[in-house]
PDB file of N, CA and C in Angstrom:
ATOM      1  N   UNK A   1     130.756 108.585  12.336  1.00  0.00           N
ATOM      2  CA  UNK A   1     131.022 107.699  13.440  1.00  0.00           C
ATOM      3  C   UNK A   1     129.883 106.693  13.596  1.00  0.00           C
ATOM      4  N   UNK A   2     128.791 106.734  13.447  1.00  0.00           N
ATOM      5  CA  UNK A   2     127.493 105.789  13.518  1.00  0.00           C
ATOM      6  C   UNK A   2     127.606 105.031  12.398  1.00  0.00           C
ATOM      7  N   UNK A   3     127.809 105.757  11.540  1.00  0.00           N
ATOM      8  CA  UNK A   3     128.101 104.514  10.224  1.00  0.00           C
ATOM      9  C   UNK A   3     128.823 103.168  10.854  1.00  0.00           C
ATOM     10  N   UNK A   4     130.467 103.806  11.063  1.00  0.00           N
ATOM     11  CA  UNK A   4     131.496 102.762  11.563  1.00  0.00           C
ATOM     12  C   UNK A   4     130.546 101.874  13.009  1.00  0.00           C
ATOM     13  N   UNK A   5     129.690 102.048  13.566  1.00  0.00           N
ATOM     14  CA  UNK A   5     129.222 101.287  14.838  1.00  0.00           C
ATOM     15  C   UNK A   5     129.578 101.952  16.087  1.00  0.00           C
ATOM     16  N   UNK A   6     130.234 103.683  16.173  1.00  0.00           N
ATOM     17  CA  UNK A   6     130.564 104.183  17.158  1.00  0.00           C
ATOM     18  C   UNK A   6     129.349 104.683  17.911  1.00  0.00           C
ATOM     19  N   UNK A   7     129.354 104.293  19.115  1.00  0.00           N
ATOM     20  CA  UNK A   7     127.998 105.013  19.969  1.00  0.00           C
ATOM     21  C   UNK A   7     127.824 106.414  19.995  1.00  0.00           C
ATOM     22  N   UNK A   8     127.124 107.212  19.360  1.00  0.00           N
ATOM     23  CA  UNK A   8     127.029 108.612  19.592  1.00  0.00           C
ATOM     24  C   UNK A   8     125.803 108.875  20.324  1.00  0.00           C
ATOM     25  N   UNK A   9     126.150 109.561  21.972  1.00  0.00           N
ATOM     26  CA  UNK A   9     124.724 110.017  22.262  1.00  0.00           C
ATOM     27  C   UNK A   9     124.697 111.678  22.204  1.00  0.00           C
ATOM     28  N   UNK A  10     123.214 112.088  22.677  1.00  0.00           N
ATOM     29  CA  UNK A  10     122.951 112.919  22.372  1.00  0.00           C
ATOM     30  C   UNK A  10     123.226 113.520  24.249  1.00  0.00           C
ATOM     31  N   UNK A  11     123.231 115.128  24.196  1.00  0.00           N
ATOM     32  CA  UNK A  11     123.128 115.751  25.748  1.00  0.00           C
ATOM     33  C   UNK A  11     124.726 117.177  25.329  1.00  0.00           C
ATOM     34  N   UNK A  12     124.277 117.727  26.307  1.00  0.00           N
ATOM     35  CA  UNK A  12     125.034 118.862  25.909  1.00  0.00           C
ATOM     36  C   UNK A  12     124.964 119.812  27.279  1.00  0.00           C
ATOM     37  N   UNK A  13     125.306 121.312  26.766  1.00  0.00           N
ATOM     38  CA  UNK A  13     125.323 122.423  27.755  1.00  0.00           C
ATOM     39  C   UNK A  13     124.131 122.868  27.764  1.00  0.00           C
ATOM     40  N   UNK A  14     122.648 123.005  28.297  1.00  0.00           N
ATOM     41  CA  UNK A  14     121.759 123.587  28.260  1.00  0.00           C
ATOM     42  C   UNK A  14     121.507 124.680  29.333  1.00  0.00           C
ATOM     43  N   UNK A  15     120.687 125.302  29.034  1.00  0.00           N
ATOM     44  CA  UNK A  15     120.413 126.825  30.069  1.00  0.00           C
ATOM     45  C   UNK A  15     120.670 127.731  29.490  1.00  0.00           C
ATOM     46  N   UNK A  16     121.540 127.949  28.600  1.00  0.00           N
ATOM     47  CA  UNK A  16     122.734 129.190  27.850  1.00  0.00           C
ATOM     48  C   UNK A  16     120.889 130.055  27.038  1.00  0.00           C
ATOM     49  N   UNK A  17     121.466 131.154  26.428  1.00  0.00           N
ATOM     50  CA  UNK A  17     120.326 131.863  25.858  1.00  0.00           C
ATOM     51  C   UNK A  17     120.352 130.980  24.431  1.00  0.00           C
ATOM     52  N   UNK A  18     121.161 130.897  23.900  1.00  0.00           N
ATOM     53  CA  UNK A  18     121.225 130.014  22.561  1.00  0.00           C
ATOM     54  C   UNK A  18     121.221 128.446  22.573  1.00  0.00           C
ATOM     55  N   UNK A  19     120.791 128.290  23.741  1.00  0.00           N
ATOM     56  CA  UNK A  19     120.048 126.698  23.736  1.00  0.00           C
ATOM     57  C   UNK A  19     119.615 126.748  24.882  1.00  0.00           C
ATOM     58  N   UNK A  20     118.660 127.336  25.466  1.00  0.00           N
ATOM     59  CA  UNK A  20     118.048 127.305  26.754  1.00  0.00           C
ATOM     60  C   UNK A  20     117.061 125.799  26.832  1.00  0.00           C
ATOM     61  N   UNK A  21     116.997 125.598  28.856  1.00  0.00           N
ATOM     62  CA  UNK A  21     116.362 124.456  28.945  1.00  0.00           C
ATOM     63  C   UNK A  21     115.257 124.061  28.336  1.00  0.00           C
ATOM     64  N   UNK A  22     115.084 123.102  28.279  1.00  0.00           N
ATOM     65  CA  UNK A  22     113.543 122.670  27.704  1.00  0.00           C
ATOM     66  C   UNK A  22     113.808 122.297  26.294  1.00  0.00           C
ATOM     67  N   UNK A  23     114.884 122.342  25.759  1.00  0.00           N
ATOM     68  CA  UNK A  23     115.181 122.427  23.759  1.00  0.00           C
ATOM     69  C   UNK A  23     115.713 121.118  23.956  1.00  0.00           C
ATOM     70  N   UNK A  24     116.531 119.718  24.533  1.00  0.00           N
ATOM     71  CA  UNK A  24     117.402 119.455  24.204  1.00  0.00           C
ATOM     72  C   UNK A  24     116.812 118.056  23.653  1.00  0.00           C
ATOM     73  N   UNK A  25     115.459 118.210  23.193  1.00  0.00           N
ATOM     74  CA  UNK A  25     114.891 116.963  22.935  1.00  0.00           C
ATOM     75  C   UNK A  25     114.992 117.578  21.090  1.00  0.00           C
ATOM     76  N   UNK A  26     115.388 118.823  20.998  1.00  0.00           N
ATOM     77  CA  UNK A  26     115.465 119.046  19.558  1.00  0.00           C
ATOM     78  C   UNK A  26     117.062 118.271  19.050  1.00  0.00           C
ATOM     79  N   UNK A  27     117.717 117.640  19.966  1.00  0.00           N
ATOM     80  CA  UNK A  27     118.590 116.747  19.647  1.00  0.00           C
ATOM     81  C   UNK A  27     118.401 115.735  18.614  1.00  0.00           C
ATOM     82  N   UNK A  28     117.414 114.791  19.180  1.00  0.00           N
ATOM     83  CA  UNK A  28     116.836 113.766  18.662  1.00  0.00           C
ATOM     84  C   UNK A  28     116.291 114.122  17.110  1.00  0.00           C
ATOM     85  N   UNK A  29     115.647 115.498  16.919  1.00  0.00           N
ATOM     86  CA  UNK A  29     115.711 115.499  15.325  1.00  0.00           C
ATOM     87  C   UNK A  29     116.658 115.938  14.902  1.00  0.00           C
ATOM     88  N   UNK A  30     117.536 116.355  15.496  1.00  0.00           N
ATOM     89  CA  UNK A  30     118.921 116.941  15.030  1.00  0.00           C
ATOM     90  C   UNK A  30     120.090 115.443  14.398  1.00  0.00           C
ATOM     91  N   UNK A  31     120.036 114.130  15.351  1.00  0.00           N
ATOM     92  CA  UNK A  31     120.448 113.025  15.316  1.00  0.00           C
ATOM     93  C   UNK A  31     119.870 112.118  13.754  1.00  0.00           C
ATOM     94  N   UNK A  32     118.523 112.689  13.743  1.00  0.00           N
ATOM     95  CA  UNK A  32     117.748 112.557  12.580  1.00  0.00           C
ATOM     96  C   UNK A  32     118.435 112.994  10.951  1.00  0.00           C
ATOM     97  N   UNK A  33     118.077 114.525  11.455  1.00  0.00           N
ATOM     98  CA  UNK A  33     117.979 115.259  10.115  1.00  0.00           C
ATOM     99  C   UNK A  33     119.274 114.956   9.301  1.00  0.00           C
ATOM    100  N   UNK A  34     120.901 115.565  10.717  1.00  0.00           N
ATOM    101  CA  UNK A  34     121.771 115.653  10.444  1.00  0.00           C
ATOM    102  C   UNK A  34     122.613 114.118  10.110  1.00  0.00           C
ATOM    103  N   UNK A  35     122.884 112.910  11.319  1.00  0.00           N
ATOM    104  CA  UNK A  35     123.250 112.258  11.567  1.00  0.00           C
ATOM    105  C   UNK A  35     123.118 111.158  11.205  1.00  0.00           C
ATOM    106  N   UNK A  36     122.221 110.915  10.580  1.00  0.00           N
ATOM    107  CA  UNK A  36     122.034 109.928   9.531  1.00  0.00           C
ATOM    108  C   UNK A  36     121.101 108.890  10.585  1.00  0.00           C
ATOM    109  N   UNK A  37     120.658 108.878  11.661  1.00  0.00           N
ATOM    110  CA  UNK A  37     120.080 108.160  12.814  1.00  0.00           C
ATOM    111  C   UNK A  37     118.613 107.798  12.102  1.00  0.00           C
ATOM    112  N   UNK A  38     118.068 106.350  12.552  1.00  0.00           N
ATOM    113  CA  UNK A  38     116.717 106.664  12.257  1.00  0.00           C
ATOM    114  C   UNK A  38     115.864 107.505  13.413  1.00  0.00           C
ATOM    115  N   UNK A  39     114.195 107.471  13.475  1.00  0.00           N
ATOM    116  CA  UNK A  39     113.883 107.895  14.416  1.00  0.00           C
ATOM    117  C   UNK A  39     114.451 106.826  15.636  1.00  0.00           C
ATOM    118  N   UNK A  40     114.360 105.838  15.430  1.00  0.00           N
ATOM    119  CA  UNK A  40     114.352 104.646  16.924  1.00  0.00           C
ATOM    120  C   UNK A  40     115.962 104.679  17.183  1.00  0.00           C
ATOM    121  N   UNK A  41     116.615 104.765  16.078  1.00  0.00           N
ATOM    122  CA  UNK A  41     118.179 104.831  16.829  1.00  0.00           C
ATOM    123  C   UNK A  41     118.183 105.814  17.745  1.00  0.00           C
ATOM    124  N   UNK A  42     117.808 107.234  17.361  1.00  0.00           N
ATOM    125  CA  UNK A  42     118.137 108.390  18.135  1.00  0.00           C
ATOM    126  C   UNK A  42     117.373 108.134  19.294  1.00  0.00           C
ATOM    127  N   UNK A  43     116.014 107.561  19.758  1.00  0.00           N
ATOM    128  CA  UNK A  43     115.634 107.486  20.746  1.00  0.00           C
ATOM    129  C   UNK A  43     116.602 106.440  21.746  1.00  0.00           C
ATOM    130  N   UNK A  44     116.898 105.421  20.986  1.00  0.00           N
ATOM    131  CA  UNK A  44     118.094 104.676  21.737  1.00  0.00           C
ATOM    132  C   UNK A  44     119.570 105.358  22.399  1.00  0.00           C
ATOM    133  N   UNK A  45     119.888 105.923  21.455  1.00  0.00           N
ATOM    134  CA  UNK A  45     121.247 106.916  21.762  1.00  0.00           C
ATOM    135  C   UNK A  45     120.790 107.613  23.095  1.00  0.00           C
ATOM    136  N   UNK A  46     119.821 108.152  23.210  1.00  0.00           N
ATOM    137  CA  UNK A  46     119.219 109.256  24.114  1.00  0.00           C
ATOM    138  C   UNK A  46     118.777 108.345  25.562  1.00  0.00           C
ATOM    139  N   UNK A  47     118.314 107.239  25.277  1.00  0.00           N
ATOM    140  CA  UNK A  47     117.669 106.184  26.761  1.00  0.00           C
ATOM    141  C   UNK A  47     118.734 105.287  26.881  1.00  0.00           C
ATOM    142  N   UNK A  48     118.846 104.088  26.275  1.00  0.00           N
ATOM    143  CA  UNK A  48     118.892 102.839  27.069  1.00  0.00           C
ATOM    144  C   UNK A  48     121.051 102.499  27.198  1.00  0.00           C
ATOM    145  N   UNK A  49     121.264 103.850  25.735  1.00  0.00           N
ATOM    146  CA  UNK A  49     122.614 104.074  25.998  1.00  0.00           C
ATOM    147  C   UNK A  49     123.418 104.981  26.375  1.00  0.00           C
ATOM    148  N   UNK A  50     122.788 105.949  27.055  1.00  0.00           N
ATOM    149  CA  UNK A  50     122.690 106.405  28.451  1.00  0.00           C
ATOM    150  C   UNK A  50     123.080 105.926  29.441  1.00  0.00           C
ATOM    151  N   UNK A  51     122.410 105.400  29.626  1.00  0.00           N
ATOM    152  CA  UNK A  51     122.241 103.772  30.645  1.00  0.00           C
ATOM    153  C   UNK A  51     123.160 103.552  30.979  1.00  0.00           C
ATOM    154  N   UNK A  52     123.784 102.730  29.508  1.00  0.00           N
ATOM    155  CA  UNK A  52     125.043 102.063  29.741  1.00  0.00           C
ATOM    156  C   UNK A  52     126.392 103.038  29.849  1.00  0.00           C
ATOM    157  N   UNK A  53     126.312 104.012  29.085  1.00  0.00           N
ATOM    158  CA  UNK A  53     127.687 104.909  29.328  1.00  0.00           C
ATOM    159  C   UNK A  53     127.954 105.261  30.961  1.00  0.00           C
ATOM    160  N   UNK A  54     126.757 105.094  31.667  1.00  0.00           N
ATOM    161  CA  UNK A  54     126.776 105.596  33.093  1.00  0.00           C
ATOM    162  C   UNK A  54     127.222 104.508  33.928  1.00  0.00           C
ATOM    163  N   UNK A  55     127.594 103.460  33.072  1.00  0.00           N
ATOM    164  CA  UNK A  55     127.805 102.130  33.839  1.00  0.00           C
ATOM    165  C   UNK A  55     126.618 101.612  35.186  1.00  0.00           C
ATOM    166  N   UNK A  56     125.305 102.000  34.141  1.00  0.00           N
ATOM    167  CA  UNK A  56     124.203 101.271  35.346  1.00  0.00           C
ATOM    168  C   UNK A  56     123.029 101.199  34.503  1.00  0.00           C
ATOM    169  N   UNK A  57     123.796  99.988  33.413  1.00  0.00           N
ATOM    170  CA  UNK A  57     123.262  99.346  31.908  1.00  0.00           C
ATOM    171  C   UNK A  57     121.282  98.370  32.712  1.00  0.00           C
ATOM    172  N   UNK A  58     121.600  98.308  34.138  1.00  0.00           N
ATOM    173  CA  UNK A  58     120.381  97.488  34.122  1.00  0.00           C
ATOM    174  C   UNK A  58     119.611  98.034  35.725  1.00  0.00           C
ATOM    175  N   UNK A  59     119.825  99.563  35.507  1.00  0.00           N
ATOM    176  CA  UNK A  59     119.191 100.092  36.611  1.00  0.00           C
ATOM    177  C   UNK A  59     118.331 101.732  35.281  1.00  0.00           C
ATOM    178  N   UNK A  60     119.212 102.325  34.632  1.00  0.00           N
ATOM    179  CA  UNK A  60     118.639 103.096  33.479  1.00  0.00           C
ATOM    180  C   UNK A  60     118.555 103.070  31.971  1.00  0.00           C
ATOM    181  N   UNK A  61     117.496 104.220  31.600  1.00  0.00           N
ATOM    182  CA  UNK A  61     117.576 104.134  30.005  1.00  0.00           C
ATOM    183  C   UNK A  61     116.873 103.067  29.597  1.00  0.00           C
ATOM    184  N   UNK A  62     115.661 102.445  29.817  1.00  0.00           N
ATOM    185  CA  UNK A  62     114.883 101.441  29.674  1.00  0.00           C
ATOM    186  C   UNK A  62     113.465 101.522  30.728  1.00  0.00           C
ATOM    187  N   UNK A  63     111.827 101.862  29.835  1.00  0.00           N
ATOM    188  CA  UNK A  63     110.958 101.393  30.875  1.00  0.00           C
ATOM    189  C   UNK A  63     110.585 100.138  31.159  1.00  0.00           C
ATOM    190  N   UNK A  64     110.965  99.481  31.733  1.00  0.00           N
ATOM    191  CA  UNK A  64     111.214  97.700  32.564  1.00  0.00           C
ATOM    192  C   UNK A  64     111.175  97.790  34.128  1.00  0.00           C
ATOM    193  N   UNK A  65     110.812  96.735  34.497  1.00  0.00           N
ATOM    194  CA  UNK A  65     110.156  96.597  35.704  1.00  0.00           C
ATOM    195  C   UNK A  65     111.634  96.707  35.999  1.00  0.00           C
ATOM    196  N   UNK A  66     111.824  97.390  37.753  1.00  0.00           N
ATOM    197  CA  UNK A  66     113.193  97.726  38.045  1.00  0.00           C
ATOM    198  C   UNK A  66     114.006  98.398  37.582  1.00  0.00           C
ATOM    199  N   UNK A  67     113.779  99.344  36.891  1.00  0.00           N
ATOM    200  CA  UNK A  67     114.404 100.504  36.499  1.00  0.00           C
ATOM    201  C   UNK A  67     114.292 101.546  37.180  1.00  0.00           C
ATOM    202  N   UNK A  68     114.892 103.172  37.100  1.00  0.00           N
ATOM    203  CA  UNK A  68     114.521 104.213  37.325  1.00  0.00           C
ATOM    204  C   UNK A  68     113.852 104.813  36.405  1.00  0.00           C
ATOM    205  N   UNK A  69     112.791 105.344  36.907  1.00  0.00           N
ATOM    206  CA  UNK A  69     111.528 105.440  35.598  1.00  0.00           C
ATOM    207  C   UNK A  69     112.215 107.151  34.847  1.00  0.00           C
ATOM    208  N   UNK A  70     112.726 107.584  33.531  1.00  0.00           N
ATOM    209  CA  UNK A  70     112.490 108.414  33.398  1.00  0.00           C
ATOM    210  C   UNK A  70     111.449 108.255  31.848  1.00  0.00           C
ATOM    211  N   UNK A  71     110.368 108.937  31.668  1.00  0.00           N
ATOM    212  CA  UNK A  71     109.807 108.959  30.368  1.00  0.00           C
ATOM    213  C   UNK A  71     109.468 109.868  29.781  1.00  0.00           C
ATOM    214  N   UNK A  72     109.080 109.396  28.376  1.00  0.00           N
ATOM    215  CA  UNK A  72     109.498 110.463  27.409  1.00  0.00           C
ATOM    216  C   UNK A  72     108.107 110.114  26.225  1.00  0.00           C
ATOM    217  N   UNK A  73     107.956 111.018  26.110  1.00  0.00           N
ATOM    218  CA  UNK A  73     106.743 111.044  24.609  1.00  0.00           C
ATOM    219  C   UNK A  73     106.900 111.726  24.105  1.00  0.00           C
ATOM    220  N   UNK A  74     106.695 111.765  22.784  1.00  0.00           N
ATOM    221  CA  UNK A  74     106.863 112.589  21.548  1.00  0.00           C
ATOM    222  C   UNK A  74     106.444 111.964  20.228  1.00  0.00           C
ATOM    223  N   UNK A  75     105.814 112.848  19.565  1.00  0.00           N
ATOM    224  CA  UNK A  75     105.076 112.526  18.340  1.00  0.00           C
ATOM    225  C   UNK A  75     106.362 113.005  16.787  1.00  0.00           C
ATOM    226  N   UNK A  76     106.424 111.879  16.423  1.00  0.00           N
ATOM    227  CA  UNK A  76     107.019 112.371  14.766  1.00  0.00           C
ATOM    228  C   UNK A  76     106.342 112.442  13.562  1.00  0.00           C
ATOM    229  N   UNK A  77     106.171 113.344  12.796  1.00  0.00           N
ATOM    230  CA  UNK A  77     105.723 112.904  11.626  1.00  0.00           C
ATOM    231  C   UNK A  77     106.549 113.892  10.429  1.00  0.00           C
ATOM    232  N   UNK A  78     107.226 114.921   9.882  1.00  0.00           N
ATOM    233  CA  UNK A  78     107.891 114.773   9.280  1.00  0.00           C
ATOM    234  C   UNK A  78     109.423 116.091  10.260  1.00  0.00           C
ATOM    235  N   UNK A  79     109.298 115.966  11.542  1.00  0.00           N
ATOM    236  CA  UNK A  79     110.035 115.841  12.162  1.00  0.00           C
ATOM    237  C   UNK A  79     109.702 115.959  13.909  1.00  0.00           C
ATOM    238  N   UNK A  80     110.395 115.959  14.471  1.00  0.00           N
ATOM    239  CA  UNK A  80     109.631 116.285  16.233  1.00  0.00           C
ATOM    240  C   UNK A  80     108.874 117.030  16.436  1.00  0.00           C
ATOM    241  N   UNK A  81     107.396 117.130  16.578  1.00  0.00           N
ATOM    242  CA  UNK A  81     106.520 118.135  16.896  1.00  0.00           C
ATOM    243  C   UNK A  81     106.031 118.433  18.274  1.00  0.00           C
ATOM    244  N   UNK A  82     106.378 117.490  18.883  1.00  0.00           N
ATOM    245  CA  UNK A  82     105.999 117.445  20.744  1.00  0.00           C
ATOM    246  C   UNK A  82     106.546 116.814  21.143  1.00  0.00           C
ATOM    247  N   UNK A  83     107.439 117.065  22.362  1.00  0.00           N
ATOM    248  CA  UNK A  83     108.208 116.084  22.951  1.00  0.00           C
ATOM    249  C   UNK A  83     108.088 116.594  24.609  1.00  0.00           C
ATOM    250  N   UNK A  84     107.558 115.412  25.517  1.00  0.00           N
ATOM    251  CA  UNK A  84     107.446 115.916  26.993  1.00  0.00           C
ATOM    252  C   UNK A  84     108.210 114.848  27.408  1.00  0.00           C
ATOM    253  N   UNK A  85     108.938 115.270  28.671  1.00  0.00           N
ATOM    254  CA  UNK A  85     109.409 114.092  29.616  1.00  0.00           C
ATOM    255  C   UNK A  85     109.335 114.301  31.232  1.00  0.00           C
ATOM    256  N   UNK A  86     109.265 113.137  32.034  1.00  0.00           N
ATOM    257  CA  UNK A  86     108.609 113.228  33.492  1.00  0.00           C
ATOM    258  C   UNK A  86     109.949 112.439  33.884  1.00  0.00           C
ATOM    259  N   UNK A  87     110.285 112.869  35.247  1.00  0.00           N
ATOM    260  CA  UNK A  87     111.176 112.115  36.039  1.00  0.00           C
ATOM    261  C   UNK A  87     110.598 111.879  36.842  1.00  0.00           C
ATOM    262  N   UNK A  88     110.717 110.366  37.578  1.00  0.00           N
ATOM    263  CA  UNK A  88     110.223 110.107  39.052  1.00  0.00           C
ATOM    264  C   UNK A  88     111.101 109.122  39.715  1.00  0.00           C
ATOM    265  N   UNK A  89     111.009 109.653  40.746  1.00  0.00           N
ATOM    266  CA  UNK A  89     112.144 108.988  41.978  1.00  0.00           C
ATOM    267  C   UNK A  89     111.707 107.629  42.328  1.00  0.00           C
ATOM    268  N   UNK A  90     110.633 107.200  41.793  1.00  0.00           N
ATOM    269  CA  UNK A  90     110.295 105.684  41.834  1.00  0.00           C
ATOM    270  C   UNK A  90     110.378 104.933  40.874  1.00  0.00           C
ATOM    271  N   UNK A  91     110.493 103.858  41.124  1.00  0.00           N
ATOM    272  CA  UNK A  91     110.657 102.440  40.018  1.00  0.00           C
ATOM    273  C   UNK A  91     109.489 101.774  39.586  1.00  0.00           C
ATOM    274  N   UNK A  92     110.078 101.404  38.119  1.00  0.00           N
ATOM    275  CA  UNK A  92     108.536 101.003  37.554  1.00  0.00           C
ATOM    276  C   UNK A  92     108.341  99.720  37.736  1.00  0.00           C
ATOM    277  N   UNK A  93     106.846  99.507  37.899  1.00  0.00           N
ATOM    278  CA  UNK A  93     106.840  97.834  38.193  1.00  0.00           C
ATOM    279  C   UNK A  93     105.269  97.663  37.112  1.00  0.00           C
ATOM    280  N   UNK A  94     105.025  96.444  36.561  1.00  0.00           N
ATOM    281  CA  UNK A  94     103.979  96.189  35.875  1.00  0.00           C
ATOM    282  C   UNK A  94     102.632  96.298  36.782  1.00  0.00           C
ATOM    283  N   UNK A  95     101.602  96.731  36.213  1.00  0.00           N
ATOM    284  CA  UNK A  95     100.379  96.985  36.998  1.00  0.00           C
ATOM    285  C   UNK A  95      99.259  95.296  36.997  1.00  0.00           C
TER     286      UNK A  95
END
């Protein structure tokens, strides 16, 4: 489906014992390994088209001034080795 230009994001059932919380950033190498995604597509699939599937293309899924801040870090090198993310109920604005 990504080949053809179909949007595939990533998100699922988490909590369960066989994918408990905190894993679902092992998506993103999963989007990788399996899916043919580069690293930056899969981070896209996961943020800014998000966003848009939620129909609130210019409020999430993007850090830009006026957004809802959610962020995300993670280091790759020959696949996801750390991945943290912070939610905050405030909007980001340039310092």
């Amino acid at each position: 489906m990504h080949k053809r230009g179909i949007r595939v994001l990533p998100g699922g059932d988490y909590g369960f014992a066989w994918i408990p919380h905190g894993t679902n950033a092992k998506d993103l190498e999963y989007f990788v390994k399996y899916l043919g995604f580069t690293p930056m597509e899969a981070l896209m699939a996961a943020t800014k088209y998000g966003g848009q599937i939620m129909l609130k293309p210019n409020e999430l899924g993007q850090i830009k001034e006026g957004y809802l801040a959610d962020t995300a870090l993670g280091r790759w090198r020959s696949g996801l080795e750390h991945f943290h993310t912070a939610r905050q109920e405030s909007r980001c604005s340039p310092s």
